[in-house]
PDB file of N, CA and C in Angstrom:
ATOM      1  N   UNK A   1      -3.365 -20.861   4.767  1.00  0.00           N
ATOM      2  CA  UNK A   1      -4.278 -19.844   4.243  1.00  0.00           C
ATOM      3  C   UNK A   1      -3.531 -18.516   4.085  1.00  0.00           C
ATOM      4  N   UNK A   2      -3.631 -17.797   2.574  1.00  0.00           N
ATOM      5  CA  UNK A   2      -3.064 -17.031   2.563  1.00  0.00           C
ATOM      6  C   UNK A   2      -3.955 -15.533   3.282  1.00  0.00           C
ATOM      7  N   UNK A   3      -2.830 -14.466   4.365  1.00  0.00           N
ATOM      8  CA  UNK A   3      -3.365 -13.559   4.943  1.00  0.00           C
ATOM      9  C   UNK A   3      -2.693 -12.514   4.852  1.00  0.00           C
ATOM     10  N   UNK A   4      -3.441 -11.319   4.224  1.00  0.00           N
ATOM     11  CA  UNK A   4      -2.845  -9.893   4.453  1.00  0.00           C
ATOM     12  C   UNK A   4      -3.767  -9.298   5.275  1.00  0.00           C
ATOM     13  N   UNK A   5      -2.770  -8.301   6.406  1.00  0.00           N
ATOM     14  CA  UNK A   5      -3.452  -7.602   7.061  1.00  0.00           C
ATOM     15  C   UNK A   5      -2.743  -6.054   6.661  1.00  0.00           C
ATOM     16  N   UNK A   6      -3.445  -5.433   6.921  1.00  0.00           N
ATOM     17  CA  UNK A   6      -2.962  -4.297   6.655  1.00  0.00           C
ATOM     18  C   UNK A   6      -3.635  -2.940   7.790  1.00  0.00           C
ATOM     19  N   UNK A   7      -2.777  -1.915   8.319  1.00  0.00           N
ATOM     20  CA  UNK A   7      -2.842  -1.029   9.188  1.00  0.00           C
ATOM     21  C   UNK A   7      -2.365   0.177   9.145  1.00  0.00           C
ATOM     22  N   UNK A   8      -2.583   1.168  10.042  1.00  0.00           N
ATOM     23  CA  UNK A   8      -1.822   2.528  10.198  1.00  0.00           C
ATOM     24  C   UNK A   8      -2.384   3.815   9.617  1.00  0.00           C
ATOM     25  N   UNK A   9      -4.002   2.843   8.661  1.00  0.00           N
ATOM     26  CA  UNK A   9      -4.688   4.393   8.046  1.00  0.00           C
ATOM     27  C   UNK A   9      -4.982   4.970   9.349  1.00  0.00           C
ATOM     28  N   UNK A  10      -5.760   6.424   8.494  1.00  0.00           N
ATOM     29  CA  UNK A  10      -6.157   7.028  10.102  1.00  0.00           C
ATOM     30  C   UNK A  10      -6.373   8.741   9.044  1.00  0.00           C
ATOM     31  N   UNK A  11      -6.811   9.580   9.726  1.00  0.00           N
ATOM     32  CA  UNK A  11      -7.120  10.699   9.202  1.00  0.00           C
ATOM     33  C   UNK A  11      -5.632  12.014   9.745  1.00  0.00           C
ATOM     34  N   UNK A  12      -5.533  12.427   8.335  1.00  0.00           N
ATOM     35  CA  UNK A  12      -4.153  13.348   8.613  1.00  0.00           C
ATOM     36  C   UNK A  12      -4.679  14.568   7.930  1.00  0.00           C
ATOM     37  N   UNK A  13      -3.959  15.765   7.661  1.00  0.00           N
ATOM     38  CA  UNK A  13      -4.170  16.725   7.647  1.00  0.00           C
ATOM     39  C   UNK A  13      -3.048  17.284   5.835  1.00  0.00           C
ATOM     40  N   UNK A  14      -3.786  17.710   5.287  1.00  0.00           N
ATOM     41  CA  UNK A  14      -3.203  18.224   3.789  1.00  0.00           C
ATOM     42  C   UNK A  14      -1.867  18.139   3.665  1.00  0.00           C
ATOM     43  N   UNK A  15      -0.703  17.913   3.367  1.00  0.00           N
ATOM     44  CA  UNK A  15       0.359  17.872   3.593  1.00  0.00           C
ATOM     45  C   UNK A  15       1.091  16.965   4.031  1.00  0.00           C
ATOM     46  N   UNK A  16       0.509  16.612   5.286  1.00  0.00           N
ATOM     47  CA  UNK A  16       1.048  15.185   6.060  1.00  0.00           C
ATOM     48  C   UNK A  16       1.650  14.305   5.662  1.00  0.00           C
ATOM     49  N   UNK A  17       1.996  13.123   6.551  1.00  0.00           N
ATOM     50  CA  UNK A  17       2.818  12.070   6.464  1.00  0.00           C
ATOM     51  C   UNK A  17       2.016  11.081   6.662  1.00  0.00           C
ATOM     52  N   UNK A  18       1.958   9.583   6.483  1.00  0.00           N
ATOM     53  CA  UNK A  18       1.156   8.478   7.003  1.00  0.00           C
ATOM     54  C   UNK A  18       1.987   7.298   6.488  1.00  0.00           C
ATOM     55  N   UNK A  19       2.179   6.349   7.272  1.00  0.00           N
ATOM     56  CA  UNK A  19       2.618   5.083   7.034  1.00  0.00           C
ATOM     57  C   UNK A  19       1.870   4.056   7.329  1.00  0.00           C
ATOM     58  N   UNK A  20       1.696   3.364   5.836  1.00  0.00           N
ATOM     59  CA  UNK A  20       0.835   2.063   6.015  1.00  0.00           C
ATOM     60  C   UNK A  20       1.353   1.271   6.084  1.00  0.00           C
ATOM     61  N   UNK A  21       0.497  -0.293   6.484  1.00  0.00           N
ATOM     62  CA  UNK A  21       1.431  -1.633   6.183  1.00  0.00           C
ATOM     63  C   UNK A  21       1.047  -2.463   6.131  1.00  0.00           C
ATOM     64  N   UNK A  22       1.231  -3.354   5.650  1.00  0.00           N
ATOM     65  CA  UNK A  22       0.622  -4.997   5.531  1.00  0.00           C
ATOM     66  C   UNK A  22       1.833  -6.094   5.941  1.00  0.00           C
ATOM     67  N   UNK A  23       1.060  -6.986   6.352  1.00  0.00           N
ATOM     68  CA  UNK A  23       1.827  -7.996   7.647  1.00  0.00           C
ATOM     69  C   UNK A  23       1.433  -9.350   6.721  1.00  0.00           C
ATOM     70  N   UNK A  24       2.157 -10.275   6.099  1.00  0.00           N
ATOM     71  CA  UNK A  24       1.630 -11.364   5.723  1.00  0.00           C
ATOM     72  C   UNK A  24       1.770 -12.627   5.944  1.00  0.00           C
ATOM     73  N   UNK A  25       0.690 -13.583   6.020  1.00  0.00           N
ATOM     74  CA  UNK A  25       1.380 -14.745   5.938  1.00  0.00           C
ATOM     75  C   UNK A  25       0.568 -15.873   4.911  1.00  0.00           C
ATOM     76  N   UNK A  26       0.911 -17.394   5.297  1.00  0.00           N
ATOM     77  CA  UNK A  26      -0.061 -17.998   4.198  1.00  0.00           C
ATOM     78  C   UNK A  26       0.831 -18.650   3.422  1.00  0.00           C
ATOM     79  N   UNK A  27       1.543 -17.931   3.249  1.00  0.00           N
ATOM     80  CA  UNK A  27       2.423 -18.052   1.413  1.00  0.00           C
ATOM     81  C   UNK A  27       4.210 -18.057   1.707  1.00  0.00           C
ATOM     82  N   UNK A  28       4.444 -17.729   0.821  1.00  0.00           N
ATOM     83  CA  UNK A  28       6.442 -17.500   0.572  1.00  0.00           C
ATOM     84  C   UNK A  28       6.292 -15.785   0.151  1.00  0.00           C
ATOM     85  N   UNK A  29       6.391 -15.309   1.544  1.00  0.00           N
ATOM     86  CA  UNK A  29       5.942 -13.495   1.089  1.00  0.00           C
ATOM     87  C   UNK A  29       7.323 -13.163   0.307  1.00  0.00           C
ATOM     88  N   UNK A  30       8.460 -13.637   0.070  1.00  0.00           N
ATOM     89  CA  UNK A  30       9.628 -13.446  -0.508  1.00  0.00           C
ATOM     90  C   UNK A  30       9.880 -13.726  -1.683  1.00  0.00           C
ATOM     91  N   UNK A  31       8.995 -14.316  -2.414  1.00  0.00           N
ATOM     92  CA  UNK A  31       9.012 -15.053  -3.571  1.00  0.00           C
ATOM     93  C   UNK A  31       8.019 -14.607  -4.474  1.00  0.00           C
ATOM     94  N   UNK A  32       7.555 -13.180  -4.313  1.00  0.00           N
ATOM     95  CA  UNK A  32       6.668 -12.438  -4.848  1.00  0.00           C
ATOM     96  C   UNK A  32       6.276 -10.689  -5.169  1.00  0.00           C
ATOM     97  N   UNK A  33       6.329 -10.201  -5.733  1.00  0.00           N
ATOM     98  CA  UNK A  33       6.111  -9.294  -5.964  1.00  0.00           C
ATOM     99  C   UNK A  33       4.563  -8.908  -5.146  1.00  0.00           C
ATOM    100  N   UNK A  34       4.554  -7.454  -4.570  1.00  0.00           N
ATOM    101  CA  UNK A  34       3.990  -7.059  -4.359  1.00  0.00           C
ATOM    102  C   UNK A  34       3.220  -5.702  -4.816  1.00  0.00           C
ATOM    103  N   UNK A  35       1.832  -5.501  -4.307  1.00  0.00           N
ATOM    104  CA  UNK A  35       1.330  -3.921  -4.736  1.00  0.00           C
ATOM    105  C   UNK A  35       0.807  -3.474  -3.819  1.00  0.00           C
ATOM    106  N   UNK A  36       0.341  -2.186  -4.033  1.00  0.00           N
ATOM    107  CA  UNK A  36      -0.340  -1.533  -3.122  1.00  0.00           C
ATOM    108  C   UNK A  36      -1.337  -0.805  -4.031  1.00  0.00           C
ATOM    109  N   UNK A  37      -2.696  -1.062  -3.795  1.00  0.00           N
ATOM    110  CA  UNK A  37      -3.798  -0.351  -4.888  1.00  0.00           C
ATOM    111  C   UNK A  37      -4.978   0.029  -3.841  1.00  0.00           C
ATOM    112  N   UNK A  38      -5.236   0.942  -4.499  1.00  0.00           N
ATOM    113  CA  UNK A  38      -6.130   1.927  -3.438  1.00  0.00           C
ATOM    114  C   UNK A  38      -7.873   2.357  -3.916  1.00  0.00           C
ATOM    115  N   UNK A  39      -8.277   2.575  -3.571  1.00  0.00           N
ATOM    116  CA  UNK A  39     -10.146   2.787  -4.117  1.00  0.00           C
ATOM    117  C   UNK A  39     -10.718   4.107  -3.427  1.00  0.00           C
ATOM    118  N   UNK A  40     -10.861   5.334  -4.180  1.00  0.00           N
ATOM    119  CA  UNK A  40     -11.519   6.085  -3.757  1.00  0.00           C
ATOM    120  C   UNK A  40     -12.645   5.850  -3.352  1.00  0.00           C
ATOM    121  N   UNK A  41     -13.930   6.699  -2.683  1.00  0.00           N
ATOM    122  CA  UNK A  41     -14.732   6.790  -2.044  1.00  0.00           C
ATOM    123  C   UNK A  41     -15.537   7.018  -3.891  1.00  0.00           C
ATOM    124  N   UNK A  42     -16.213   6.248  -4.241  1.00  0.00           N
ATOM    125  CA  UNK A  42     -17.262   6.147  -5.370  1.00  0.00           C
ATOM    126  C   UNK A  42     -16.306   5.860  -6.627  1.00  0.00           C
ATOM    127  N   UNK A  43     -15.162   5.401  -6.429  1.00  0.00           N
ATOM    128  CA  UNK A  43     -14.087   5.597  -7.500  1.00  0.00           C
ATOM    129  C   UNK A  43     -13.723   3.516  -7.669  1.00  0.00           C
ATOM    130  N   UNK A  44     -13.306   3.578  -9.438  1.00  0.00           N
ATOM    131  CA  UNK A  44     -12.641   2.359  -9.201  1.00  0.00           C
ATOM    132  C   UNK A  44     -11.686   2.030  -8.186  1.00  0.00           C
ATOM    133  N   UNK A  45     -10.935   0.731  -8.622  1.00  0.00           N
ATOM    134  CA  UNK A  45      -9.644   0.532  -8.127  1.00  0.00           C
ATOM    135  C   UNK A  45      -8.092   1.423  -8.732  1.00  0.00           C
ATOM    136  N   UNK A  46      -7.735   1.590  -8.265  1.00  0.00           N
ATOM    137  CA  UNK A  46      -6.315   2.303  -8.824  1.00  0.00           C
ATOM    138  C   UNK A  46      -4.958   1.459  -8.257  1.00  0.00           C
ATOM    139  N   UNK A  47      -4.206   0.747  -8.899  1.00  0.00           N
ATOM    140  CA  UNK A  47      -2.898   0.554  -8.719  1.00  0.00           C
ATOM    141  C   UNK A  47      -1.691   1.765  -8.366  1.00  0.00           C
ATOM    142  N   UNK A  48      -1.065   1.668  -7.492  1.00  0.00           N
ATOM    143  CA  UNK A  48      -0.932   2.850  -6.767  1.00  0.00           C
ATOM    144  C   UNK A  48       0.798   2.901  -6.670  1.00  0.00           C
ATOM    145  N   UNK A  49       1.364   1.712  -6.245  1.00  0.00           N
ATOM    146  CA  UNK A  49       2.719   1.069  -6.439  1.00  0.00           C
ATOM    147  C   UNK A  49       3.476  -0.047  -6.047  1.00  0.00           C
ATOM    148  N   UNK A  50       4.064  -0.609  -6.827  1.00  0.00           N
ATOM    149  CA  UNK A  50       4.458  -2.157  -6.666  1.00  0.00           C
ATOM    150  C   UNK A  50       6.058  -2.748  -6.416  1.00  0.00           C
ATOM    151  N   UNK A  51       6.179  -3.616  -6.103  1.00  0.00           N
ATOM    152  CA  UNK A  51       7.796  -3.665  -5.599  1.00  0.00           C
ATOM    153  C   UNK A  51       8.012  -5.226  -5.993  1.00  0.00           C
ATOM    154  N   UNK A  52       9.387  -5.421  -6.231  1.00  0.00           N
ATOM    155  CA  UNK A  52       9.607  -7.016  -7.087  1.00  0.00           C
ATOM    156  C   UNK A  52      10.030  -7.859  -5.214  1.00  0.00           C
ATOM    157  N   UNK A  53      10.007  -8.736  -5.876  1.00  0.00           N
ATOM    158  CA  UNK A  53      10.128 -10.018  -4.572  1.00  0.00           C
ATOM    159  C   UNK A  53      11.343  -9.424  -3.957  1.00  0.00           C
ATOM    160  N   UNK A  54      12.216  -9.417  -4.181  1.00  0.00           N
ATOM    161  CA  UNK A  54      13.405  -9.013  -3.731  1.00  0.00           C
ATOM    162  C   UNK A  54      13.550  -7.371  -2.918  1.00  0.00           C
ATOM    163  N   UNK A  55      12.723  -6.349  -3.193  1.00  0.00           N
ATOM    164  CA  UNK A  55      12.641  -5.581  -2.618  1.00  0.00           C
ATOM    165  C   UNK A  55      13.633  -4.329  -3.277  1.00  0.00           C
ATOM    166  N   UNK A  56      14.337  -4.865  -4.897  1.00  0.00           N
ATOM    167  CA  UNK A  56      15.522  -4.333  -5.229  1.00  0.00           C
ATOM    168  C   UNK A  56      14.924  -2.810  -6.283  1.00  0.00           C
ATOM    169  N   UNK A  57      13.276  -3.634  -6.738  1.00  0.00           N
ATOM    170  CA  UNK A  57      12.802  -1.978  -7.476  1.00  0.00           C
ATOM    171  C   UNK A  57      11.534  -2.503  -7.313  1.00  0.00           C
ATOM    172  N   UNK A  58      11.134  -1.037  -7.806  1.00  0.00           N
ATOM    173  CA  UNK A  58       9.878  -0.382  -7.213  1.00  0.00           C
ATOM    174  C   UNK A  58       9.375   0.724  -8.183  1.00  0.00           C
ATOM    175  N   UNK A  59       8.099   0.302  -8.290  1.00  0.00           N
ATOM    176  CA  UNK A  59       7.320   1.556  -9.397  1.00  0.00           C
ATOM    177  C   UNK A  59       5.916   2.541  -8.945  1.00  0.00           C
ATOM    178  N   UNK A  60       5.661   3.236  -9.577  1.00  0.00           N
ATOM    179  CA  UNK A  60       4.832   3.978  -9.089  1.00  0.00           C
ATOM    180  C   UNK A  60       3.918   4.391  -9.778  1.00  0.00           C
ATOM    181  N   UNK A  61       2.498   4.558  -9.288  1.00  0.00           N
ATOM    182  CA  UNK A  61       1.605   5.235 -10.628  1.00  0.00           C
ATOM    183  C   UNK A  61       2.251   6.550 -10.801  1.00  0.00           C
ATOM    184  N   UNK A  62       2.096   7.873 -11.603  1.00  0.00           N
ATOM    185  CA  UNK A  62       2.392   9.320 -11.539  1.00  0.00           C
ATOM    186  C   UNK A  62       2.370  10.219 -10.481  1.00  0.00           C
ATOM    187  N   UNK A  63       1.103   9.912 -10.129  1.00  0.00           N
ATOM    188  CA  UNK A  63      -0.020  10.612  -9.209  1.00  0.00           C
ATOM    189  C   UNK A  63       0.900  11.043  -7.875  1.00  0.00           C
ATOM    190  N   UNK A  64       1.449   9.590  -7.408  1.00  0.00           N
ATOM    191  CA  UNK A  64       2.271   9.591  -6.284  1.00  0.00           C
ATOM    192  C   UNK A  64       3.533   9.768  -6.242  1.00  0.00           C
ATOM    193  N   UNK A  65       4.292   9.479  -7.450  1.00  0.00           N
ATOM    194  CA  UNK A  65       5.721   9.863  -8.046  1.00  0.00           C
ATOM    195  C   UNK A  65       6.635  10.692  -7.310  1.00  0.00           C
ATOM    196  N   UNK A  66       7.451  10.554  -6.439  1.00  0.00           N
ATOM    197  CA  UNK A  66       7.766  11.658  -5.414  1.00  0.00           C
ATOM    198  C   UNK A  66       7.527  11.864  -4.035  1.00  0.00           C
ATOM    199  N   UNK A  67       6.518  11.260  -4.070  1.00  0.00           N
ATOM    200  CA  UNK A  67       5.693  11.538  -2.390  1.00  0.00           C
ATOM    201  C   UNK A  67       5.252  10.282  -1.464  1.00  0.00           C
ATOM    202  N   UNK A  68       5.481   8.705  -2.552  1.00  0.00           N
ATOM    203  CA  UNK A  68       5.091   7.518  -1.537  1.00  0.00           C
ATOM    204  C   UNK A  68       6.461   6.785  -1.982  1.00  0.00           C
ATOM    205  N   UNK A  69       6.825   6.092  -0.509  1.00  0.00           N
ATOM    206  CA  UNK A  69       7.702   4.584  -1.317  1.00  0.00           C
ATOM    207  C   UNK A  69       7.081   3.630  -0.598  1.00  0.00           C
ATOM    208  N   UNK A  70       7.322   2.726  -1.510  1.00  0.00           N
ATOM    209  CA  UNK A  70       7.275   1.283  -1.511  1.00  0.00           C
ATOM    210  C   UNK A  70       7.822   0.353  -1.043  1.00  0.00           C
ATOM    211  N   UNK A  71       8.010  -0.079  -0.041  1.00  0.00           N
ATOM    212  CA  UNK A  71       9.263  -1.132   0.827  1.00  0.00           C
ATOM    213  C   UNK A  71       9.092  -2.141   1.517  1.00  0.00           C
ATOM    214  N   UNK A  72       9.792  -2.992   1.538  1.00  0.00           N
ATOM    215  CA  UNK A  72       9.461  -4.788   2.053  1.00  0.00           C
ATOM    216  C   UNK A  72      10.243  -5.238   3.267  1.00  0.00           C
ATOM    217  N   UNK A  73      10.062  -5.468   4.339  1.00  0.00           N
ATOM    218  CA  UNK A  73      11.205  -6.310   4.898  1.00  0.00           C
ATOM    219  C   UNK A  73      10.631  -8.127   4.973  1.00  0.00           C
ATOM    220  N   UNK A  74      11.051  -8.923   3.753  1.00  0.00           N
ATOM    221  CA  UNK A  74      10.434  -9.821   3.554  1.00  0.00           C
ATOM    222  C   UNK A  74      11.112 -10.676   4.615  1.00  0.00           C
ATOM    223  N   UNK A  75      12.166 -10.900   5.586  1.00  0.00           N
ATOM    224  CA  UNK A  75      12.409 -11.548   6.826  1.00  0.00           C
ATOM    225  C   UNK A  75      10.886 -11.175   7.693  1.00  0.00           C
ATOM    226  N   UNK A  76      10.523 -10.042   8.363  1.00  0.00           N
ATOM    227  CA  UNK A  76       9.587  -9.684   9.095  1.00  0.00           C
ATOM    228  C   UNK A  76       8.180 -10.147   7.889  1.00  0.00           C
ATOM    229  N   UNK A  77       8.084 -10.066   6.730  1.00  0.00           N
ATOM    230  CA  UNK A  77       7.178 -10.415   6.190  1.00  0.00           C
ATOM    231  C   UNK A  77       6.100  -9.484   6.185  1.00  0.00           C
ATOM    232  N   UNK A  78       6.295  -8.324   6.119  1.00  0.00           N
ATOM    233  CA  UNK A  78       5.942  -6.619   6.499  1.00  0.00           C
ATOM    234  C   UNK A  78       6.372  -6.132   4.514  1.00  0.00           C
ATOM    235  N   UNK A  79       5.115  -5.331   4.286  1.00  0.00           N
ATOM    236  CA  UNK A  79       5.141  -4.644   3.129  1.00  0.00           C
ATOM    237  C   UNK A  79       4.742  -3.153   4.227  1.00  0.00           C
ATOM    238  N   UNK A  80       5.489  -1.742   2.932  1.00  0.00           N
ATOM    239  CA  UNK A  80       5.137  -0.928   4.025  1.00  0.00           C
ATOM    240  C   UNK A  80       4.643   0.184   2.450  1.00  0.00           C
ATOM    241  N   UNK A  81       4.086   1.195   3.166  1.00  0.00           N
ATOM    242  CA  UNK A  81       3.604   2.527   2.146  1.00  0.00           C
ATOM    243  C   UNK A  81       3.741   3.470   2.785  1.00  0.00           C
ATOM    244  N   UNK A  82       4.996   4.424   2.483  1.00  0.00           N
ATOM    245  CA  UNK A  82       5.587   5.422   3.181  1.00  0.00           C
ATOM    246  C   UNK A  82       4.881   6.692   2.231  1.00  0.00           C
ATOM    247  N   UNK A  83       3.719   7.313   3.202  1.00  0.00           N
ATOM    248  CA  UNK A  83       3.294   8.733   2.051  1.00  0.00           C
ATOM    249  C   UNK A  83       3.476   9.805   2.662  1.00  0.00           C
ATOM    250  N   UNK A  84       4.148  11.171   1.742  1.00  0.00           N
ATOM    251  CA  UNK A  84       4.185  12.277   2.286  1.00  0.00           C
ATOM    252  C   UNK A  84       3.605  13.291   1.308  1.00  0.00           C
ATOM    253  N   UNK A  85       3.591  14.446   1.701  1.00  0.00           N
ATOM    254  CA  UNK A  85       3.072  15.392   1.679  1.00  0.00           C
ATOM    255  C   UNK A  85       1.459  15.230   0.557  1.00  0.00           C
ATOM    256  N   UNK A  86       0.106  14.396   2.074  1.00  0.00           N
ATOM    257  CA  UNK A  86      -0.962  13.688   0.995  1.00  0.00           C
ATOM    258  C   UNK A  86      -1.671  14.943   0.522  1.00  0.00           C
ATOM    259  N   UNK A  87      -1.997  14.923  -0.088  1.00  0.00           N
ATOM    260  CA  UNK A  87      -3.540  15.600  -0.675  1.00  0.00           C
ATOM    261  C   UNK A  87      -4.784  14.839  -0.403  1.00  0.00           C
ATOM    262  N   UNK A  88      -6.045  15.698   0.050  1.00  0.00           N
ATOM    263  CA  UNK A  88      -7.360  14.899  -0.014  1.00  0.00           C
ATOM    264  C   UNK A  88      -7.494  14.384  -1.186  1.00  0.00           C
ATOM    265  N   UNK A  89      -7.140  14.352  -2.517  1.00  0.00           N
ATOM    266  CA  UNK A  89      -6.904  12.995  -3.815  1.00  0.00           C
ATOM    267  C   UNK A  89      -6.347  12.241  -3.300  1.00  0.00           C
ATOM    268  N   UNK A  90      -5.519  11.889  -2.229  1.00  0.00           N
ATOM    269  CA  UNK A  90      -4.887  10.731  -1.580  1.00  0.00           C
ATOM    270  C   UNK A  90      -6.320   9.929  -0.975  1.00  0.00           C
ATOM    271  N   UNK A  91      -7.179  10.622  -0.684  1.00  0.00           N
ATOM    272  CA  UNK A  91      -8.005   9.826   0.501  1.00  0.00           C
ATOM    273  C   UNK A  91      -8.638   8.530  -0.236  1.00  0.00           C
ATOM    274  N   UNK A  92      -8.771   7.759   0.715  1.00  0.00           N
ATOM    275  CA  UNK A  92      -9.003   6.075   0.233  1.00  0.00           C
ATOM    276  C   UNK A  92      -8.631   4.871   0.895  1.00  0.00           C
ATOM    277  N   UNK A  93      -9.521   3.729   0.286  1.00  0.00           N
ATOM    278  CA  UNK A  93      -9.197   2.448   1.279  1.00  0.00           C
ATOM    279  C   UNK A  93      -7.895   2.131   0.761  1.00  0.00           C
ATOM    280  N   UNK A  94      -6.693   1.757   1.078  1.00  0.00           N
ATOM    281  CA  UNK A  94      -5.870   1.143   0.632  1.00  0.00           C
ATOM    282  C   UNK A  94      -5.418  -0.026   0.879  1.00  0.00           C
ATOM    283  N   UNK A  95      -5.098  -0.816  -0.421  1.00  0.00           N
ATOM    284  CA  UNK A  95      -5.269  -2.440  -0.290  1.00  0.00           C
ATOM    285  C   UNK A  95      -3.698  -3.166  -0.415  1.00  0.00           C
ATOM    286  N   UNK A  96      -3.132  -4.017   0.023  1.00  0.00           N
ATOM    287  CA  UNK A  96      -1.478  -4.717  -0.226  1.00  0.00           C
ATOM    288  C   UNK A  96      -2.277  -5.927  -1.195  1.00  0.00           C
ATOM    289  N   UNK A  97      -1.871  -6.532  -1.768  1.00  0.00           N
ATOM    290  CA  UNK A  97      -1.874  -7.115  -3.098  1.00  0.00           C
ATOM    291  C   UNK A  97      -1.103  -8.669  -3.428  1.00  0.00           C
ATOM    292  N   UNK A  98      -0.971  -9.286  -3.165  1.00  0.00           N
ATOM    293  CA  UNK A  98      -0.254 -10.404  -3.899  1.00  0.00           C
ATOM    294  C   UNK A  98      -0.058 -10.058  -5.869  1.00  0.00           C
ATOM    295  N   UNK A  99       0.769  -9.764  -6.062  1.00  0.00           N
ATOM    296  CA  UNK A  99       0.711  -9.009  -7.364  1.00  0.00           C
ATOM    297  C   UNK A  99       0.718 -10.247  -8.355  1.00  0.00           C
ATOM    298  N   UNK A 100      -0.654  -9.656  -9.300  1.00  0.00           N
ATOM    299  CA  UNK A 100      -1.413 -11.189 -10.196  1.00  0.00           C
ATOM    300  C   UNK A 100      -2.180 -12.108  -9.490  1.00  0.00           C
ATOM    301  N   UNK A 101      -2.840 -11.787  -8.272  1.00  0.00           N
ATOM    302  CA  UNK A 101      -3.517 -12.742  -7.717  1.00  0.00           C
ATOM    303  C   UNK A 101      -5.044 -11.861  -6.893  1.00  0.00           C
ATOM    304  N   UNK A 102      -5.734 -13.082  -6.820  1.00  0.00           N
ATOM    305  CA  UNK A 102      -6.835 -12.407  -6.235  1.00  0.00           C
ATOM    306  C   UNK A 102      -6.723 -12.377  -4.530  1.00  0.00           C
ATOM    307  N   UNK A 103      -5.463 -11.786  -4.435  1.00  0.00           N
ATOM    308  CA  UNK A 103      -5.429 -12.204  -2.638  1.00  0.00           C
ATOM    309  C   UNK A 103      -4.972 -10.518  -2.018  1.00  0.00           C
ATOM    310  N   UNK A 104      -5.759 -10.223  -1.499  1.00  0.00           N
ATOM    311  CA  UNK A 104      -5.975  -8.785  -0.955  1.00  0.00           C
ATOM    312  C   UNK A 104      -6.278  -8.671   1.037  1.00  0.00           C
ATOM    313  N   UNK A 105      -5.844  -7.538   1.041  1.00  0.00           N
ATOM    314  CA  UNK A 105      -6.158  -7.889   2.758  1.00  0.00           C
ATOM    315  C   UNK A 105      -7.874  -7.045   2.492  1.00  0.00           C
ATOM    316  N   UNK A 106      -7.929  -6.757   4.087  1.00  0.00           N
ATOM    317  CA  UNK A 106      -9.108  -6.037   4.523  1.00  0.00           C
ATOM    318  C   UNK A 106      -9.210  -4.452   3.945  1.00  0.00           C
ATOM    319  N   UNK A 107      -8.177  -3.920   3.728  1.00  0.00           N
ATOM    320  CA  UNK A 107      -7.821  -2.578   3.987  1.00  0.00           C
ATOM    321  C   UNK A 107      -7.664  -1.296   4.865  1.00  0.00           C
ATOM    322  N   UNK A 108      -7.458  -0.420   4.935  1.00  0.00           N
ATOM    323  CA  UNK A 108      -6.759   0.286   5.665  1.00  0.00           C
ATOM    324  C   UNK A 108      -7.334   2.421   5.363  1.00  0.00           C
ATOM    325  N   UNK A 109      -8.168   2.713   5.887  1.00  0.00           N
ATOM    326  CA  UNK A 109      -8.742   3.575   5.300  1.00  0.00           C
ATOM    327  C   UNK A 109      -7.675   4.999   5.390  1.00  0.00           C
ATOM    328  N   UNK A 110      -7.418   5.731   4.367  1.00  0.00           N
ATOM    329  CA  UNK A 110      -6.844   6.922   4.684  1.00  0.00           C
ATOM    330  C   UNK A 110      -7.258   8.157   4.051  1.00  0.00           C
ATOM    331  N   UNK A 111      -7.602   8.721   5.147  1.00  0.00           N
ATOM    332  CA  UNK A 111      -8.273  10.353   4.882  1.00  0.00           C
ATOM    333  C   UNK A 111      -7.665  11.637   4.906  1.00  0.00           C
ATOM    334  N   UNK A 112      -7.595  12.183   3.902  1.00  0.00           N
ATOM    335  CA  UNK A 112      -6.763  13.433   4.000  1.00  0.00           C
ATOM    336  C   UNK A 112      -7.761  14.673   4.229  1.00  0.00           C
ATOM    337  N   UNK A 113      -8.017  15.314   5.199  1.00  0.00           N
ATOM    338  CA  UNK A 113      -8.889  16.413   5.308  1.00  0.00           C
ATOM    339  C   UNK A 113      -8.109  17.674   6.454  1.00  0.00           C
ATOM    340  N   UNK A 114      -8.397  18.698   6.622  1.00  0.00           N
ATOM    341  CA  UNK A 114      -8.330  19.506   7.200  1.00  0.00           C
ATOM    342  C   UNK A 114      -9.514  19.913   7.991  1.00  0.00           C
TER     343      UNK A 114
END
C-alpha cells in the first residue's frame, strides 16, 4: 500500500524558516518524481515544487522562487520542503505528491502569522 506521511508544519512567524517532509513507502520512492502542492485556507490546489526521481533537478512555481527547495534522500525515502523567509501567502495545508498520480499524504498544516 502506497503511504505518504508528511510532518514539521506548525505556526512560524513572517519571515521565518520551516521544514517540511514526507516519509514514504508502498512503492519504488526512487523511481519517481515527486511534488509538493499546497491548498490555501478557501483556495484551490496550487503546485508549489517538484523534483525528478533522481533528485538531480528541481522546479518551482514563481511565488516561491528563491525562498523554498526541494530535496530527496531517496535511500531514507524522505522528500523534504526547505522554506525561508514565509509570508502569511505561504500559509496552508501542504501535500507530497506521487507526481501524475492520485497518491497524496494527509498533510501538514503551515501558518505564517505574527
Amino acid at each position: 500500500e502506497v503511504q505518504l506521511v508528511e510532518s514539521g508544519g506548525g505556526l512560524v512567524q513572517p519571515g521565518g524558516s520551516l521544514r517540511v517532509s514526507c516519509t514514504a513507502s508502498g512503492f519504488s520512492f526512487g523511481s519517481y518524481s515527486m511534488t509538493w502542492i499546497r491548498q490555501a485556507p478557501g483556495k484551490g490546489l496550487e503546485w508549489v515544487a517538484g523534483i525528478n526521481s533522481g533528485g538531480s533537478k528541481a522546479d518551482y512555481t514563481d511565488d516561491v522562487k528563491g525562498r523554498f527547495t526541494i530535496s530527496r534522500d531517496n535511500a531514507e525515502r524522505t522528500l523534504d520542503l526547505q522554506m525561508n523567509n514565509l509570508t502569511p501567502e505561504d500559509t496552508a495545508n501542504y501535500y507530497c505528491n506521487i507526481e501524475g498520480t492520485g497518491h497524496w499524504g494527509q498533510g501538514t498544516q503551515v501558518t505564517v502569522s505574527s
